[in-house]
N, C-alpha and C. Protein backbone atom coordinates (compact mmCIF):
# COMPACT_ATOMS: atom_id res chain seq x y z
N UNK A 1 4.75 3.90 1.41
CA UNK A 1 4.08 3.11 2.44
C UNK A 1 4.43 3.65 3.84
N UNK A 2 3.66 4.09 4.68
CA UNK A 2 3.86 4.48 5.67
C UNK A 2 4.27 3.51 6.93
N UNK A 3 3.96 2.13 6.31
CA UNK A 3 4.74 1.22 7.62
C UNK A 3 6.07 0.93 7.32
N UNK A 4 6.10 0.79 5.83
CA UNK A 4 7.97 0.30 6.03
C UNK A 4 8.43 0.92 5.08
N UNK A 5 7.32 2.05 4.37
CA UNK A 5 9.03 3.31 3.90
C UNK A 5 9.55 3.07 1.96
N UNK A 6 8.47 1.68 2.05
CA UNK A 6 8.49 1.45 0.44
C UNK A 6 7.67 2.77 -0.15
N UNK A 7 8.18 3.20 -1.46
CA UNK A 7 7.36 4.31 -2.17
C UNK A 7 6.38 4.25 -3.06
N UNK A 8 6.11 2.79 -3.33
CA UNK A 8 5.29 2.02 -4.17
C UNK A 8 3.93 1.22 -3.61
N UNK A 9 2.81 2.15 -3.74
CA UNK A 9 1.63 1.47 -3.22
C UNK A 9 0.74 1.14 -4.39
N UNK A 10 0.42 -0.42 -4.87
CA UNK A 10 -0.42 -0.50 -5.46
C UNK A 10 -2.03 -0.31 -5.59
N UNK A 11 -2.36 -0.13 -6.83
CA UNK A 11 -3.48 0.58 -6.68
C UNK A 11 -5.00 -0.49 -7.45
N UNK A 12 -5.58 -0.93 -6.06
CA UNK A 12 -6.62 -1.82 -6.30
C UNK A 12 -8.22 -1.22 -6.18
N UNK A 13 -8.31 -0.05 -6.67
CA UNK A 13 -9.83 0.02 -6.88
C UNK A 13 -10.14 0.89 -6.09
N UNK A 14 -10.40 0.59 -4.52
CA UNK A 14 -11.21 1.26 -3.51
C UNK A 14 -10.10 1.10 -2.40
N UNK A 15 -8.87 0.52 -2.75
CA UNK A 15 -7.71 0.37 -1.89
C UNK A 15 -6.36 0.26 -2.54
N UNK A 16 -5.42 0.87 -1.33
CA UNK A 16 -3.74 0.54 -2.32
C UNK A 16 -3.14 -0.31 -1.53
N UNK A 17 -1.95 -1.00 -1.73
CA UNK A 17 -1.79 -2.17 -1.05
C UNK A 17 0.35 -2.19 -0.94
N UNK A 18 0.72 -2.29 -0.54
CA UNK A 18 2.19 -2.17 -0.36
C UNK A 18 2.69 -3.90 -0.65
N UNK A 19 2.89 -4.42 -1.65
CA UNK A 19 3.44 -5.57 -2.13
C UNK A 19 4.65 -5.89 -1.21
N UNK A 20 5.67 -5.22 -0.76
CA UNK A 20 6.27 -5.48 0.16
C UNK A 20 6.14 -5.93 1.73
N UNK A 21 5.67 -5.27 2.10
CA UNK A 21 5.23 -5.57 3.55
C UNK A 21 3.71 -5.97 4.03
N UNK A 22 2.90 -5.75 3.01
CA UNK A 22 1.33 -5.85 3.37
C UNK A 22 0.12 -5.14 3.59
N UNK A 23 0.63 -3.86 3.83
CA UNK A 23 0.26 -2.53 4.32
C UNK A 23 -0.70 -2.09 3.17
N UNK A 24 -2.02 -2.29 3.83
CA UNK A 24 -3.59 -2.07 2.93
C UNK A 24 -3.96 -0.09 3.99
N UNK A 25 -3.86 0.30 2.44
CA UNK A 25 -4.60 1.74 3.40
C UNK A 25 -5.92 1.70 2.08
N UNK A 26 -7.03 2.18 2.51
CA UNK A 26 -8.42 2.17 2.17
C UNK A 26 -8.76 3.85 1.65
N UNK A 27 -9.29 3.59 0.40
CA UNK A 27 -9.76 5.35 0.15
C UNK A 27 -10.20 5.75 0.71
């Protein structure tokens, strides 16, 4: 995750989402 450094971005379809902090980045 590029805002807070977690390495775990979940993966929702057409977006991934950082369960930790909130951090939505878009394909």
């Amino acid at each position: 995750c590029p805002r807070c450094g977690d390495t775990f971005l979940g993966d929702y379809g057409d977006r991934q989402h950082c369960g930790k902090c909130g951090y939505t980045e878009f394909e």
